[in-house]
PDB file of N, CA and C in Angstrom:
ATOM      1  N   UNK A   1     -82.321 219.109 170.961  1.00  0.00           N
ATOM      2  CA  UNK A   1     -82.132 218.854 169.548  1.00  0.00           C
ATOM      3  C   UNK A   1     -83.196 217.857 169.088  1.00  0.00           C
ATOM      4  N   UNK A   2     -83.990 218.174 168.060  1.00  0.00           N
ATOM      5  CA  UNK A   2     -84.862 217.274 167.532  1.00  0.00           C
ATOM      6  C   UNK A   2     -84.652 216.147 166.608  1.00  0.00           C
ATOM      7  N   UNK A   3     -84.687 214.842 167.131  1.00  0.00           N
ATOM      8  CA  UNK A   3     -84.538 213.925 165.955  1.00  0.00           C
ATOM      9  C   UNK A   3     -85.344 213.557 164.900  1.00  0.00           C
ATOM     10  N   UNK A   4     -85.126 213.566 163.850  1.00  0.00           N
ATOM     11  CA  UNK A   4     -85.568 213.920 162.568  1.00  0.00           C
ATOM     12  C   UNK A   4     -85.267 212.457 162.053  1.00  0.00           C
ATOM     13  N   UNK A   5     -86.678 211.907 161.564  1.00  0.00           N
ATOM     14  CA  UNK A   5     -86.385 210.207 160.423  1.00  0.00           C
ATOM     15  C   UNK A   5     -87.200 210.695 159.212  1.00  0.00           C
ATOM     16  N   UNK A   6     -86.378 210.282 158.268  1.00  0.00           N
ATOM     17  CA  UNK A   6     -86.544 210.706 156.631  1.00  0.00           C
ATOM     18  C   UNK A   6     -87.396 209.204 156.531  1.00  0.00           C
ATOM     19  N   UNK A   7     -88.343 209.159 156.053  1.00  0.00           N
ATOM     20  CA  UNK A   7     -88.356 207.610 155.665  1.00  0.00           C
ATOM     21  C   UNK A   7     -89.701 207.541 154.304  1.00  0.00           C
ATOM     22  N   UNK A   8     -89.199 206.877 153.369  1.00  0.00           N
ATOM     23  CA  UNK A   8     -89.760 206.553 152.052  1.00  0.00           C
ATOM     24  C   UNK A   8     -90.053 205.021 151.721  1.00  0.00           C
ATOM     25  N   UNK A   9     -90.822 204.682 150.902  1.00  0.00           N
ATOM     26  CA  UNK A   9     -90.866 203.411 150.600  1.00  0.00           C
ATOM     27  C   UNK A   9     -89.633 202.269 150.156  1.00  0.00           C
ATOM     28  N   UNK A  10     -88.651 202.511 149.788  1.00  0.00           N
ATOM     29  CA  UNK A  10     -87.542 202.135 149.358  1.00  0.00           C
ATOM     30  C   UNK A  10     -85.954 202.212 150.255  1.00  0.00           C
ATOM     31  N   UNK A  11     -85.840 203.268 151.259  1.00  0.00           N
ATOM     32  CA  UNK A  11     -84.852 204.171 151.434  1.00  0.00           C
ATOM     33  C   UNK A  11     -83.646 204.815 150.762  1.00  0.00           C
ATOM     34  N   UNK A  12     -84.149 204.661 149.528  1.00  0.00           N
ATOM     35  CA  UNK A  12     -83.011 205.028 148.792  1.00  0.00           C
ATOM     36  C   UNK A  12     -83.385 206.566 148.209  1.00  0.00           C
ATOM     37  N   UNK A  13     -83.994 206.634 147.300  1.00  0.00           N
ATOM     38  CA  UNK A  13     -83.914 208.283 146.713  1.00  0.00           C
ATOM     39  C   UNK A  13     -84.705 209.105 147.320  1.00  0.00           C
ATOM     40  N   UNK A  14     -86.194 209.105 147.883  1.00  0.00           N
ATOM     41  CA  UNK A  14     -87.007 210.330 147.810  1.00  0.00           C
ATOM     42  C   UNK A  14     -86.284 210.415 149.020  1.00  0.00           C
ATOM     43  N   UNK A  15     -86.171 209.658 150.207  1.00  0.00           N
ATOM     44  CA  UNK A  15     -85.900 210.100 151.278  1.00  0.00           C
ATOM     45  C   UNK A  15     -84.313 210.765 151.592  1.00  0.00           C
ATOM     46  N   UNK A  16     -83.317 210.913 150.806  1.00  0.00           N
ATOM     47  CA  UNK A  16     -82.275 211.619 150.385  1.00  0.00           C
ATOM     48  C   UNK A  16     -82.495 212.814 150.150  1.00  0.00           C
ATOM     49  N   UNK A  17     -83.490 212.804 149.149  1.00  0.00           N
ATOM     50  CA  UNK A  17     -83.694 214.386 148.722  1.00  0.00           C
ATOM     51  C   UNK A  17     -84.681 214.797 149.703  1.00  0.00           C
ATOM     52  N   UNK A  18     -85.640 214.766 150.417  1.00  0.00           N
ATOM     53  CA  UNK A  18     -86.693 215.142 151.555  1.00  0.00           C
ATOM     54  C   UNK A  18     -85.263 215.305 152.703  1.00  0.00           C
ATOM     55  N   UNK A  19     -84.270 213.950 153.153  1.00  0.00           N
ATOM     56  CA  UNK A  19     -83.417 214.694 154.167  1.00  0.00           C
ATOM     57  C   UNK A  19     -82.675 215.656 153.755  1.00  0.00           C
ATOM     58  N   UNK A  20     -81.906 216.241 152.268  1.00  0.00           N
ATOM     59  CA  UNK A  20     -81.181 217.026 151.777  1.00  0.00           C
ATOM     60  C   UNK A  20     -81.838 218.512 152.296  1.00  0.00           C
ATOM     61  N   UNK A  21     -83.083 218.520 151.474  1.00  0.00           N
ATOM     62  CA  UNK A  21     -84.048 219.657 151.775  1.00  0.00           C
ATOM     63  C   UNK A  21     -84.070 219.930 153.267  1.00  0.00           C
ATOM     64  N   UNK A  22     -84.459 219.417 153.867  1.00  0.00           N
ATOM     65  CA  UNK A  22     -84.438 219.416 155.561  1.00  0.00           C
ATOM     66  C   UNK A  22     -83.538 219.715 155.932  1.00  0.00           C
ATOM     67  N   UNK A  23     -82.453 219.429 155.928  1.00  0.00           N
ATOM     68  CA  UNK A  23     -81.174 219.479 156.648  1.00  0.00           C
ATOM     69  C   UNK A  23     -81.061 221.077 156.429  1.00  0.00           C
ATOM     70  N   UNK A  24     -81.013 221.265 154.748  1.00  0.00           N
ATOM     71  CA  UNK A  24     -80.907 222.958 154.339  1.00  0.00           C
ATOM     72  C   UNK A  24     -82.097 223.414 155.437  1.00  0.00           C
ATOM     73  N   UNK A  25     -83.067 223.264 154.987  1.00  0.00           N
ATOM     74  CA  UNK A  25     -83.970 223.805 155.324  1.00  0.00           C
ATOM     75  C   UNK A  25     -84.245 224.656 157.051  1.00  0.00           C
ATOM     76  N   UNK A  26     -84.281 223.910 158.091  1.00  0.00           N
ATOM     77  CA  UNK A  26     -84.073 223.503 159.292  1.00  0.00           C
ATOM     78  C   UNK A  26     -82.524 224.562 159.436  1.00  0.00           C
ATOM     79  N   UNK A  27     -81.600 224.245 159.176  1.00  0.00           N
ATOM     80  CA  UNK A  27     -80.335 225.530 158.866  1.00  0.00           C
ATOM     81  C   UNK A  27     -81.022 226.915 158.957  1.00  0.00           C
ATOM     82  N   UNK A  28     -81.501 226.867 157.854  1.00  0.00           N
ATOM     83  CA  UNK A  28     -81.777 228.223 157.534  1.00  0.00           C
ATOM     84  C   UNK A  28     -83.058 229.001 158.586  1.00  0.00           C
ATOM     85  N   UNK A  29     -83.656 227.986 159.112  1.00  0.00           N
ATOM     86  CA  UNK A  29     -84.419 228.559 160.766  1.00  0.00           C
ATOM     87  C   UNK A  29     -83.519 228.622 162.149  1.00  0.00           C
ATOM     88  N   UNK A  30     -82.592 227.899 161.809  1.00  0.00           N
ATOM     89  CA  UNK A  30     -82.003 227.804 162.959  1.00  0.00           C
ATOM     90  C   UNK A  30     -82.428 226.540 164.001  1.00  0.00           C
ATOM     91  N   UNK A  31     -83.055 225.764 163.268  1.00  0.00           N
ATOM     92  CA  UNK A  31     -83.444 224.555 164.224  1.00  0.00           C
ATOM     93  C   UNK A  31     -82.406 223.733 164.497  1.00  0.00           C
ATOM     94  N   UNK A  32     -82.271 223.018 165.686  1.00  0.00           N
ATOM     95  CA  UNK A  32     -80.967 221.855 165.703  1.00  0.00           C
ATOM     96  C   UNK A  32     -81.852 220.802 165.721  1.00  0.00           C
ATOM     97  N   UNK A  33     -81.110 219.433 164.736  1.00  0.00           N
ATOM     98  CA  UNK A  33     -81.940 218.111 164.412  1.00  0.00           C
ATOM     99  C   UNK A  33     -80.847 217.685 164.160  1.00  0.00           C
ATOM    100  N   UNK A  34     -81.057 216.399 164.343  1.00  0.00           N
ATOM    101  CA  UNK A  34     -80.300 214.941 164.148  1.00  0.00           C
ATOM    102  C   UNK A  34     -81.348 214.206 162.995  1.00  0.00           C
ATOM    103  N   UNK A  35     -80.784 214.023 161.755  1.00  0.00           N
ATOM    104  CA  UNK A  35     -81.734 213.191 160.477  1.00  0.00           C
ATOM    105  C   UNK A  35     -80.590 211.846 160.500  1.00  0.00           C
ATOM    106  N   UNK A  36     -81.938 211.248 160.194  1.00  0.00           N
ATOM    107  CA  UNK A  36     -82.091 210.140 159.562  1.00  0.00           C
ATOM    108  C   UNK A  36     -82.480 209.029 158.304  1.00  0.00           C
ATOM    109  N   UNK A  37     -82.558 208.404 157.866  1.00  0.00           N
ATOM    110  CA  UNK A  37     -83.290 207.823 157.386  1.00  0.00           C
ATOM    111  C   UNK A  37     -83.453 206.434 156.365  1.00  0.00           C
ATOM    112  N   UNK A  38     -84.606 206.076 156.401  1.00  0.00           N
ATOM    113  CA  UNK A  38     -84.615 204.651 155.980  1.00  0.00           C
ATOM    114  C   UNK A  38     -85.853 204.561 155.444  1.00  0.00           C
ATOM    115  N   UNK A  39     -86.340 203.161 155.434  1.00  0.00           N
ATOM    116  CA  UNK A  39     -87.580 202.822 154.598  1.00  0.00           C
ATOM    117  C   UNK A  39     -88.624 202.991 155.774  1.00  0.00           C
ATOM    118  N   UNK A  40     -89.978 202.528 155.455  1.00  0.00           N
ATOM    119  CA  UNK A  40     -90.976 202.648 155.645  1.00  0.00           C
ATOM    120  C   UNK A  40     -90.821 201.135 157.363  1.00  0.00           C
ATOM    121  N   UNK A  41     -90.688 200.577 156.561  1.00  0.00           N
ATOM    122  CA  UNK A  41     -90.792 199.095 157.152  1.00  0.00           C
ATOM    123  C   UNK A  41     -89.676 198.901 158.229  1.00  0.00           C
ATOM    124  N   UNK A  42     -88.457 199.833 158.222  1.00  0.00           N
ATOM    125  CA  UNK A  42     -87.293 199.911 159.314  1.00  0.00           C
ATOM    126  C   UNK A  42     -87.866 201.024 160.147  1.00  0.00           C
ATOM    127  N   UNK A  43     -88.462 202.265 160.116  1.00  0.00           N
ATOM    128  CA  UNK A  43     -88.956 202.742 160.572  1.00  0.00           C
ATOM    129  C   UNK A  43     -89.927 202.878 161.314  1.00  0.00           C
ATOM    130  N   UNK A  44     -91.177 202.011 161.184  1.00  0.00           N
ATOM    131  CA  UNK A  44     -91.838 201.236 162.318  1.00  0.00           C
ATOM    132  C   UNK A  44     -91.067 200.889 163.296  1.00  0.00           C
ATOM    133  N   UNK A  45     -89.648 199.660 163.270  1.00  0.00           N
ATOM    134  CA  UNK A  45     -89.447 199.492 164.305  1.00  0.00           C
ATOM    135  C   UNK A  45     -88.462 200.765 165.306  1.00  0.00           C
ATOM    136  N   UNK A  46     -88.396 201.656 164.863  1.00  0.00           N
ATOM    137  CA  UNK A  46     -87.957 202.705 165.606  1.00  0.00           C
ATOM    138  C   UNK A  46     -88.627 203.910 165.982  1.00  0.00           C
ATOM    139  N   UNK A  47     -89.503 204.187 165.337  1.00  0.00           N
ATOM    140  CA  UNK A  47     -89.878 204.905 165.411  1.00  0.00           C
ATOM    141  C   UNK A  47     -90.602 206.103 166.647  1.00  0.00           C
ATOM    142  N   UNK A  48     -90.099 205.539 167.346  1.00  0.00           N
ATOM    143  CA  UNK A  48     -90.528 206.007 168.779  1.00  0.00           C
ATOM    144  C   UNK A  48     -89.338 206.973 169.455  1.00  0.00           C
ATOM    145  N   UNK A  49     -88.212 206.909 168.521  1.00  0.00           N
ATOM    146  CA  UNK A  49     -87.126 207.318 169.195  1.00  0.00           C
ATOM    147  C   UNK A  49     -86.936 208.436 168.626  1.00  0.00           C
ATOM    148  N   UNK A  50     -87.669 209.132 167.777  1.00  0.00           N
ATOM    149  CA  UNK A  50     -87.908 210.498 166.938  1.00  0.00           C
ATOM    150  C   UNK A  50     -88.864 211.322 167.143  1.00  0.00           C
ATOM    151  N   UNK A  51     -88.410 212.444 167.396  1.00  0.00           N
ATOM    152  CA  UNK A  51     -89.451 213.648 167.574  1.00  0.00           C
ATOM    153  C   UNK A  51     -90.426 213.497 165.987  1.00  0.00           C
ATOM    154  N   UNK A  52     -90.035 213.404 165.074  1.00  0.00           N
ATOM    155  CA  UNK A  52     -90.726 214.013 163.618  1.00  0.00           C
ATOM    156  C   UNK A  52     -90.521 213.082 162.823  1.00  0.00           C
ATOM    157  N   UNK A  53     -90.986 212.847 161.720  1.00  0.00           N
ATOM    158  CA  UNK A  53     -90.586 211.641 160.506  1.00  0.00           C
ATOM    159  C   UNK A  53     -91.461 212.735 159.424  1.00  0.00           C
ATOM    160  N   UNK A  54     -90.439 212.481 158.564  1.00  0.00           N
ATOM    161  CA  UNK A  54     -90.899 213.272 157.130  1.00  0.00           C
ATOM    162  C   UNK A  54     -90.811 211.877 156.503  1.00  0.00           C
ATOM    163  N   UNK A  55     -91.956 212.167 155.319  1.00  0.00           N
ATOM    164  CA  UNK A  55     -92.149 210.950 154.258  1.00  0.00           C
ATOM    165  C   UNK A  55     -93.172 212.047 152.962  1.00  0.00           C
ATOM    166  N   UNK A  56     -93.566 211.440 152.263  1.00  0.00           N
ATOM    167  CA  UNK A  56     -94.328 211.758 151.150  1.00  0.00           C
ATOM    168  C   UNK A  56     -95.426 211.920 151.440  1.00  0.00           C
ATOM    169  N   UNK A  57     -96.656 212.251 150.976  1.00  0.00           N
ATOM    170  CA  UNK A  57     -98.168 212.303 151.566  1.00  0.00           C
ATOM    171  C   UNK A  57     -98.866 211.039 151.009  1.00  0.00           C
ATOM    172  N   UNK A  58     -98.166 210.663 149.687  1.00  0.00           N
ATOM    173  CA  UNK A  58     -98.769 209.467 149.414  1.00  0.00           C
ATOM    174  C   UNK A  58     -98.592 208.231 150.316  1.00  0.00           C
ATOM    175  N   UNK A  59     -97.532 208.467 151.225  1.00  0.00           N
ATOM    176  CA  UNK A  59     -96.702 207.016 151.994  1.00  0.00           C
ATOM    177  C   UNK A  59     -97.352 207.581 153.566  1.00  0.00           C
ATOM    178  N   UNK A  60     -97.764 208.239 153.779  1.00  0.00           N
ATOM    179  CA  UNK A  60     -98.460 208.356 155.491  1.00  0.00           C
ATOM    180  C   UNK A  60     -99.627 207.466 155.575  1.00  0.00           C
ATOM    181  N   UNK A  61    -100.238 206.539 154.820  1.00  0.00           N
ATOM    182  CA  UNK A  61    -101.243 206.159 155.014  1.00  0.00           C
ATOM    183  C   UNK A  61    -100.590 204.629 155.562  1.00  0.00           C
ATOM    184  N   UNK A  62     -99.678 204.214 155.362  1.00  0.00           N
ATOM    185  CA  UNK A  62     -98.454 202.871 155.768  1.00  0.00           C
ATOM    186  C   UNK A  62     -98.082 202.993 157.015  1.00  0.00           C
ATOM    187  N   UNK A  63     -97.711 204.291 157.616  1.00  0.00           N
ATOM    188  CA  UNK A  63     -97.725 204.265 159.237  1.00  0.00           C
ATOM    189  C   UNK A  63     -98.728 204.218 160.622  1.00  0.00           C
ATOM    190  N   UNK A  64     -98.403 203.453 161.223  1.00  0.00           N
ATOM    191  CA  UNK A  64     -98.948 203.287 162.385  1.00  0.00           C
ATOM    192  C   UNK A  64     -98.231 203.831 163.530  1.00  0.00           C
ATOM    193  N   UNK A  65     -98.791 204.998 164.268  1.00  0.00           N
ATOM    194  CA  UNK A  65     -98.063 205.355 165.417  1.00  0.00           C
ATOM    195  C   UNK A  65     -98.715 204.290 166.129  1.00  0.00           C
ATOM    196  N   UNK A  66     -97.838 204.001 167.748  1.00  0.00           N
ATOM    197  CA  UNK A  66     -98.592 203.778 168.744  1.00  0.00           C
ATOM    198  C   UNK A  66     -99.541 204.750 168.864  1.00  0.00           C
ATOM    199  N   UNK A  67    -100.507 203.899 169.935  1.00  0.00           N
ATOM    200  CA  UNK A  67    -101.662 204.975 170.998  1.00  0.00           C
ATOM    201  C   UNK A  67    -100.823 205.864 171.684  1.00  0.00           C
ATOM    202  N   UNK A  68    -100.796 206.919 171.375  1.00  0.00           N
ATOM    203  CA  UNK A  68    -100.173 208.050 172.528  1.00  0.00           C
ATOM    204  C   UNK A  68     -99.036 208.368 172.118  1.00  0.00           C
ATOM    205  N   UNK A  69     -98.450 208.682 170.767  1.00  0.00           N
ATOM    206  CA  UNK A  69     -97.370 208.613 170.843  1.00  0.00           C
ATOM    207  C   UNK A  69     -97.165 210.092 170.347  1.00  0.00           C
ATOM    208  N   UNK A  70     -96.217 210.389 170.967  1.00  0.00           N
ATOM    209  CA  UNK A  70     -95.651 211.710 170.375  1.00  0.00           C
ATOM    210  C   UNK A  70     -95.077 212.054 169.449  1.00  0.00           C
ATOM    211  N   UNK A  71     -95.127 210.775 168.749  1.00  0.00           N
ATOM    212  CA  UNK A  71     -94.582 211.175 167.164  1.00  0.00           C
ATOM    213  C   UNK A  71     -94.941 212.154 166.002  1.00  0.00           C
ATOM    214  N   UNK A  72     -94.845 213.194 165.616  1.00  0.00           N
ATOM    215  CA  UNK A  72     -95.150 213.803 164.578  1.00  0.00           C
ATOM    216  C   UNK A  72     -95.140 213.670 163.443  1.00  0.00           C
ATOM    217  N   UNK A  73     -95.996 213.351 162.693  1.00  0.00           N
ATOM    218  CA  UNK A  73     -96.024 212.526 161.417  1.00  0.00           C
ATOM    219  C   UNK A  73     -96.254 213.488 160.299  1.00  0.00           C
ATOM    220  N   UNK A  74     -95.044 214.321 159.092  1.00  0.00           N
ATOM    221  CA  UNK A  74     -95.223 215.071 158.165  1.00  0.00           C
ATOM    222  C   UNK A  74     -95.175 214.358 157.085  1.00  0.00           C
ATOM    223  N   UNK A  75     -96.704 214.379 156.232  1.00  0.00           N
ATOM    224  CA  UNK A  75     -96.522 214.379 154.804  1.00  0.00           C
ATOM    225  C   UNK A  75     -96.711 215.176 153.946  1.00  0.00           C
ATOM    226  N   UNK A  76     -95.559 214.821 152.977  1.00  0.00           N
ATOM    227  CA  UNK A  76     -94.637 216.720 152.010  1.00  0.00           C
ATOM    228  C   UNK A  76     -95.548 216.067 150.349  1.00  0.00           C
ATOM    229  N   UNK A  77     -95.882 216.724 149.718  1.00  0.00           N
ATOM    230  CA  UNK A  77     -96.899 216.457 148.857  1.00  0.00           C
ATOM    231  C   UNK A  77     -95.855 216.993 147.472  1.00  0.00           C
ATOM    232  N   UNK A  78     -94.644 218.294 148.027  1.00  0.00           N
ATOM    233  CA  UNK A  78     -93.975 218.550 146.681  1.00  0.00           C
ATOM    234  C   UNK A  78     -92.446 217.981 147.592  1.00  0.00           C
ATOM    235  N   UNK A  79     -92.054 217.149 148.210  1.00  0.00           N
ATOM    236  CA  UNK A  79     -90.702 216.967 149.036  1.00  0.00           C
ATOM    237  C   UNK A  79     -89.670 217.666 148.595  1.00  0.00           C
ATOM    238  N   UNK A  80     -89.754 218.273 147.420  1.00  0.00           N
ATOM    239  CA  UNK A  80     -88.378 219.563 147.037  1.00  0.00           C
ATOM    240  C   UNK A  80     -88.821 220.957 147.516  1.00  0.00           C
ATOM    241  N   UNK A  81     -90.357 221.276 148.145  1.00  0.00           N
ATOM    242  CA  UNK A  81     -90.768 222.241 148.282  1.00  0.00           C
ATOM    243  C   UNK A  81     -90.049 222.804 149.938  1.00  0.00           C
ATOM    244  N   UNK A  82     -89.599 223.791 150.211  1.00  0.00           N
ATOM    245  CA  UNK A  82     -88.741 224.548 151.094  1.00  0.00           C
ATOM    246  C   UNK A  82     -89.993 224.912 151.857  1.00  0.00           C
ATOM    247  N   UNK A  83     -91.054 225.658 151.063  1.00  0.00           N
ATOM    248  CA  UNK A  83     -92.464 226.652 151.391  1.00  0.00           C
ATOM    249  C   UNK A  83     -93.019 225.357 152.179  1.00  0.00           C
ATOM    250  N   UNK A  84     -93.345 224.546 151.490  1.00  0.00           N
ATOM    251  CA  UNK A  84     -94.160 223.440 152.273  1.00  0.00           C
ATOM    252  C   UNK A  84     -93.727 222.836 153.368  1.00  0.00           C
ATOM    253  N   UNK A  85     -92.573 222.692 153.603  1.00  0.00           N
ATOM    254  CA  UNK A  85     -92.205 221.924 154.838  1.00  0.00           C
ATOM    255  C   UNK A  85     -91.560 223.097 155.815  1.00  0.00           C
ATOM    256  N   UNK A  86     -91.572 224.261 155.286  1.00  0.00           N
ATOM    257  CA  UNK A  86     -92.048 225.509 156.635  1.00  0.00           C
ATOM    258  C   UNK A  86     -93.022 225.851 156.886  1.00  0.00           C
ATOM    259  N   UNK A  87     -93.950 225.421 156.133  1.00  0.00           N
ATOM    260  CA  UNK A  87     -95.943 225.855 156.255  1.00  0.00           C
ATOM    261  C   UNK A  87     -95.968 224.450 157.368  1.00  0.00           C
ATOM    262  N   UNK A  88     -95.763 223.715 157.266  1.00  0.00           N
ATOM    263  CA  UNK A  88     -95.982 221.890 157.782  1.00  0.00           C
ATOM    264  C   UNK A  88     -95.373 222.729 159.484  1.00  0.00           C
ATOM    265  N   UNK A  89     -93.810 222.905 159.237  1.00  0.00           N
ATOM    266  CA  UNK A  89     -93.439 223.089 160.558  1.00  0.00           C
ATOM    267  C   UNK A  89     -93.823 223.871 161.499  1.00  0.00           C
ATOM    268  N   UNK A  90     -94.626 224.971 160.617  1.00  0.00           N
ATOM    269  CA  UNK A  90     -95.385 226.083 161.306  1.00  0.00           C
ATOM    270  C   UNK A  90     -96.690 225.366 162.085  1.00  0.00           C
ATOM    271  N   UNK A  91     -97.037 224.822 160.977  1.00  0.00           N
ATOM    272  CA  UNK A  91     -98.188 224.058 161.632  1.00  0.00           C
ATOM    273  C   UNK A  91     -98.329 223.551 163.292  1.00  0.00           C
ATOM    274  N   UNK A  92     -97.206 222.474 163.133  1.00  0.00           N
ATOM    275  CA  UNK A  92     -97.235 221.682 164.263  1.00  0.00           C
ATOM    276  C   UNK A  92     -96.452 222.123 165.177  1.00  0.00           C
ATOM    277  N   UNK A  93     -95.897 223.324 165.376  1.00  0.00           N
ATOM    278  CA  UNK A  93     -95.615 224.412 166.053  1.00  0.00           C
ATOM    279  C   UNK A  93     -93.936 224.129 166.305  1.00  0.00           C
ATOM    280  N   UNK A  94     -93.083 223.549 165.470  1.00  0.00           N
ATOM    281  CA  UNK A  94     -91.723 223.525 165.223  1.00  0.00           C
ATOM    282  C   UNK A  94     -91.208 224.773 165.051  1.00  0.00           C
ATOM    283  N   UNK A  95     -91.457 225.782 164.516  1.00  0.00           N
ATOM    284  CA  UNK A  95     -91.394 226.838 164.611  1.00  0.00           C
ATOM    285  C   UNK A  95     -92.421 228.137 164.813  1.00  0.00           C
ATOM    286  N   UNK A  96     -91.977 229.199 165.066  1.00  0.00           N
ATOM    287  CA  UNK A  96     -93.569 230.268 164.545  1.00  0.00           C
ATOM    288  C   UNK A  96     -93.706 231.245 163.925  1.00  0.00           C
TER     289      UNK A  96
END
């Protein structure tokens, strides 16, 4: 099961609606995930414990993975978009 961190600048709204979308979303492939989510700044310190982190495209430039880390870092440019964050998952080979 993949763990999934929602995380936005605030943790309050975008990252609600980015985990809302996901949660549907991810359903409807059949993926199993565990979501999360919080701000930007709580998420650093965890961030290691998640397969994936969805955020905005404007807010990926605020994260720092470690060196080597297997974190997958998605930024959603329309976060209500369904198309985009199955084009994203296709990408990084979450699904095919």
């Amino acid at each position: 099961m993949l763990k999934v961190l929602v995380a936005c600048g605030n943790g309050i709204g975008t990252n609600v609606l980015i985990k809302n979308k996901a949660e549907k979303t991810f359903r409807k492939l059949g993926l199993e995930a565990e979501f999360h989510h919080s701000t930007i700044d709580e998420a650093m310190s965890e961030i290691e414990q998640f397969d994936l982190v969805l955020t905005p495209k404007e807010l990926v430039k605020r994260f720092e993975l470690p060196e080597g880390s297997s974190v997958t870092l998605i930024g959603l440019s329309n976060v209500l978009s369904e198309t985009e964050l199955v084009e994203k998952l296709r990408l990084y080979e979450y699904i095919r």
